[in-house]
Protein backbone atom coordinates (compact mmCIF):
# COMPACT_ATOMS: atom_id res chain seq x y z
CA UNK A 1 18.11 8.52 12.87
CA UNK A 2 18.89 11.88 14.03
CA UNK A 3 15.47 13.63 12.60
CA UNK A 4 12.35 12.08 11.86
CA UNK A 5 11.21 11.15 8.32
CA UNK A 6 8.44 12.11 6.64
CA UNK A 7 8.10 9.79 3.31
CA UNK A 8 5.96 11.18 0.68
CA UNK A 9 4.14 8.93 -2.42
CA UNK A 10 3.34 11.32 -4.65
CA UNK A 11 0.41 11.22 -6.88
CA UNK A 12 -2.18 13.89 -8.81
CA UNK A 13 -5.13 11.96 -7.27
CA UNK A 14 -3.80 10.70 -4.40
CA UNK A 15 -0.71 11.39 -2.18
CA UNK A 16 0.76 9.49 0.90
CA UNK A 17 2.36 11.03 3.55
CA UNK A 18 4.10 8.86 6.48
CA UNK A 19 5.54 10.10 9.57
CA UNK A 20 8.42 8.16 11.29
CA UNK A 21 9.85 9.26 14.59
CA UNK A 22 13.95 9.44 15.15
CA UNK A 23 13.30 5.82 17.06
CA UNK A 24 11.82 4.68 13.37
CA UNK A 25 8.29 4.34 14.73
CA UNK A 26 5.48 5.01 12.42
CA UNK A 27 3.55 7.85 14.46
CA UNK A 28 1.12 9.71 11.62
CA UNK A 29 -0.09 9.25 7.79
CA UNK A 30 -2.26 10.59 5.49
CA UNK A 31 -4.20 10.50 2.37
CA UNK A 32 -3.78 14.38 0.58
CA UNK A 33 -6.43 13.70 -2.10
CA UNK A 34 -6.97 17.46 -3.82
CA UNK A 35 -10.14 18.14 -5.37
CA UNK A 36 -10.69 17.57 -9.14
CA UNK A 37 -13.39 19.32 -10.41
CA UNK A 38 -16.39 21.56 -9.29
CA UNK A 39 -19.47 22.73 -9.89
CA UNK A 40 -21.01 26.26 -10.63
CA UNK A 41 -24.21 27.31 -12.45
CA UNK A 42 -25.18 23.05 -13.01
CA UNK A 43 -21.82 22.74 -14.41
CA UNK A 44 -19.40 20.78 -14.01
CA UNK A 45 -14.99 21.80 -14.01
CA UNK A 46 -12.22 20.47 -13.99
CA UNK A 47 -9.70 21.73 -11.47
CA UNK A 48 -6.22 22.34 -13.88
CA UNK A 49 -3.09 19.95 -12.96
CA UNK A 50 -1.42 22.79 -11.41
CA UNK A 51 -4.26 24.10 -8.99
CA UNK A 52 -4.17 20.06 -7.29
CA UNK A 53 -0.54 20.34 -7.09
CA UNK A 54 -0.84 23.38 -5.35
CA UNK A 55 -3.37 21.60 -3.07
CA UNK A 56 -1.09 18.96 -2.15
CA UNK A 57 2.28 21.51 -1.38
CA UNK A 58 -0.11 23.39 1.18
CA UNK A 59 -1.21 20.14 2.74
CA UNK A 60 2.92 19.04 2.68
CA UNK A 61 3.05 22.97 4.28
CA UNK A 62 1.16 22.01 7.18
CA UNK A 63 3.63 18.93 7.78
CA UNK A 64 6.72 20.96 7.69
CA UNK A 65 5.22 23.30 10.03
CA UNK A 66 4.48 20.65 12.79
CA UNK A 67 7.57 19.11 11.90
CA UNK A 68 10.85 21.51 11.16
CA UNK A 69 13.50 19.42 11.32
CA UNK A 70 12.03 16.55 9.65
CA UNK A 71 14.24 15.12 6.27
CA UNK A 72 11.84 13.64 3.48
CA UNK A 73 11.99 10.57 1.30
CA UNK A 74 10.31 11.35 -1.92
CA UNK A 75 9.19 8.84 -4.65
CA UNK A 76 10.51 9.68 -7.51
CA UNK A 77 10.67 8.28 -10.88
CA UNK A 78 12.77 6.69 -12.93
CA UNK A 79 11.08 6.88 -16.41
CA UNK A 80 11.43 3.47 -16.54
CA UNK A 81 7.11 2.93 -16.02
CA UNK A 82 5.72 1.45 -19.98
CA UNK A 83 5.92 -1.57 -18.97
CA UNK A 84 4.18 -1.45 -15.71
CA UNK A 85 1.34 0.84 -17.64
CA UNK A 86 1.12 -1.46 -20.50
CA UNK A 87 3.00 1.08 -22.98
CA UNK A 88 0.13 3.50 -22.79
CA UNK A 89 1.19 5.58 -20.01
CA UNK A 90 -1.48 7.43 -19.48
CA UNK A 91 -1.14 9.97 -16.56
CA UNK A 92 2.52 9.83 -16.58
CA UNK A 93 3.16 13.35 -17.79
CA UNK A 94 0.95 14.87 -14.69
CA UNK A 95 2.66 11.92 -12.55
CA UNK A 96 5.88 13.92 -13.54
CA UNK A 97 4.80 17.34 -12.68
CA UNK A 98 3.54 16.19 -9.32
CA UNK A 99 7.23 14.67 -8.37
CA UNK A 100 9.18 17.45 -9.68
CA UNK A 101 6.98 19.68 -7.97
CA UNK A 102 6.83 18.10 -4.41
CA UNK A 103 10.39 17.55 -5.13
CA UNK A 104 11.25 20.69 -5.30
CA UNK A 105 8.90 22.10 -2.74
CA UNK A 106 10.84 19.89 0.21
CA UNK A 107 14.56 21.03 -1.78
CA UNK A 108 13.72 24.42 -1.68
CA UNK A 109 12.25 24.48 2.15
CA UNK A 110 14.80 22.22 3.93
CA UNK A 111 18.05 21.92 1.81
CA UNK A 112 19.37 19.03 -0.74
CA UNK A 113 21.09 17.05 2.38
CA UNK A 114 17.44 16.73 4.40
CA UNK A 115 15.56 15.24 0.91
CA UNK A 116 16.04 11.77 -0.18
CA UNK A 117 14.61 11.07 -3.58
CA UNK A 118 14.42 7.11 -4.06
CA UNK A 119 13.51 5.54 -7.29
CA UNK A 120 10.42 3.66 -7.36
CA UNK A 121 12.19 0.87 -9.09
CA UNK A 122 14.62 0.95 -6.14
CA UNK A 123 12.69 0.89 -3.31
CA UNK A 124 9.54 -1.79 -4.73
CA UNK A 125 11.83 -4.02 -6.34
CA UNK A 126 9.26 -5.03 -8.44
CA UNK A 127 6.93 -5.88 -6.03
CA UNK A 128 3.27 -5.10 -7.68
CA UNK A 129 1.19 -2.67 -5.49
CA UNK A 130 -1.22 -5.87 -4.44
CA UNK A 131 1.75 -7.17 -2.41
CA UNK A 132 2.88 -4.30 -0.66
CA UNK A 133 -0.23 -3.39 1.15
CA UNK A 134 -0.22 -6.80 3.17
CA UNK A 135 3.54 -6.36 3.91
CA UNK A 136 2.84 -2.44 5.18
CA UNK A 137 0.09 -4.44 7.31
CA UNK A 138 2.30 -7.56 8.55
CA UNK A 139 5.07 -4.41 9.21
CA UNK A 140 3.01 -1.73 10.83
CA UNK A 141 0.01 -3.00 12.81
CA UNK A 142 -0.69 0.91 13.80
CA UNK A 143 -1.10 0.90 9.67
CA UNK A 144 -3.55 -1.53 9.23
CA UNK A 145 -5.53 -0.56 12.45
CA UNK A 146 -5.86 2.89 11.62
CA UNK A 147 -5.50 3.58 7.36
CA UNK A 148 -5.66 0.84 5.97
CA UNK A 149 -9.24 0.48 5.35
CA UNK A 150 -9.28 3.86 3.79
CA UNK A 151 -6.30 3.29 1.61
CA UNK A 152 -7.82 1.84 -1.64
CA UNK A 153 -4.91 2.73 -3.92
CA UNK A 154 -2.50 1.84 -1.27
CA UNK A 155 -0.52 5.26 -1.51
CA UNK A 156 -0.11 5.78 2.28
CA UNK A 157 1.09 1.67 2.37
CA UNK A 158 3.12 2.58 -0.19
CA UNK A 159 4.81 6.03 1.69
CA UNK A 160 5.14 3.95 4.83
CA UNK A 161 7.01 1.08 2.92
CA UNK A 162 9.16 3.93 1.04
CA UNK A 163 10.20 5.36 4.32
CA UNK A 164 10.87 2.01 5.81
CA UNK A 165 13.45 1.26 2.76
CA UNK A 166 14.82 5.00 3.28
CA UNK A 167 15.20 4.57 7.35
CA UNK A 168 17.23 1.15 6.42
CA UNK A 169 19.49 2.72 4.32
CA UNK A 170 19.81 5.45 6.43
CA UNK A 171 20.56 3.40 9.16
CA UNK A 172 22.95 0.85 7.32
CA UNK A 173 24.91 3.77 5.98
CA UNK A 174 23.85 3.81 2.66
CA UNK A 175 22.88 6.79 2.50
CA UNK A 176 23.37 9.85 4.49
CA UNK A 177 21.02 10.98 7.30
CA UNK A 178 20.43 14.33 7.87
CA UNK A 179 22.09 15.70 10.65
């Protein structure tokens, strides 16, 4: 790879952020969990969608800035999720706004050819969320020394395993790295 990667799992409660150096080594993560509610006067608020989102872009601000030439794998989706959620799909609308947004935040700062968005249907193959965690372990020891106790909903697993699929088709050609 010519840049590093950051891979992004977005999410309105929790997002994961992996950092992969041009040698594909996993060197940083993180958990961006924005706040969702408050209290003033003994009462407690909600924080609006849009005000966590925000949250999350200046957090994704801070990793640009350490990391300029960096290209991004994004989760996005493929609105192909009732069956995984049971047909309810609750959350799915501010699961939406969250991708578009965080989409669109790494589009408009580095340029179309430096953001890969990758389908989560792509990349998990189906592979439920209890599954992947152990693999991100078995994959990335510096993972499970470090995070991995503090990843409950396994969203940084899951942005390290979404970066590993990106790097691979990077590296096979697949797709285009940035350059």
């Amino acid at each position: 790879m010519n840049r590093p990667l950051i891979s992004i799992d977005p999410s309105i409660r929790c997002t994961g952020v992996a950092l992969f150096d041009t040698s594909c080594e996993l060197v940083n993560g993180a958990l961006i969990k924005p706040r969702t509610d408050y209290t003033r006067n003994k009462i407690k608020h909600t924080i609006p969608s849009i005000d966590r989102i925000d949250e999350i872009i200046r957090e994704l601000d801070k990793w640009l800035s350490q990391h300029p030439d960096a290209q991004f794998a994004i989760e996005v989706t493929s609105g192909k999720t009732s069956g995984r959620h049971g047909g309810k799909g609750a959350g799915l609308g501010t699961y939406g706004m969250v991708v578009g947004q965080v989409a669109r935040w790494a589009i408009c700062n580095v340029g179309q050819d430096r953001v890969h968005q990758i389908y989560e249907n792509d990349w998990t193959k189906g592979k439920k969320k209890i599954y992947r965690k152990p693999q991100a372990e078995l994959s990335y020891p510096i993972y499970k020394e470090h995070w991995s106790a503090k990843d409950g909903g396994s969203d940084l697993a899951d942005a390290i395993l979404l970066g590993d699929y990106t790097m691979n088709l990077i590296n096979t050609g697949q797709i285009g790295g940035a350059a």
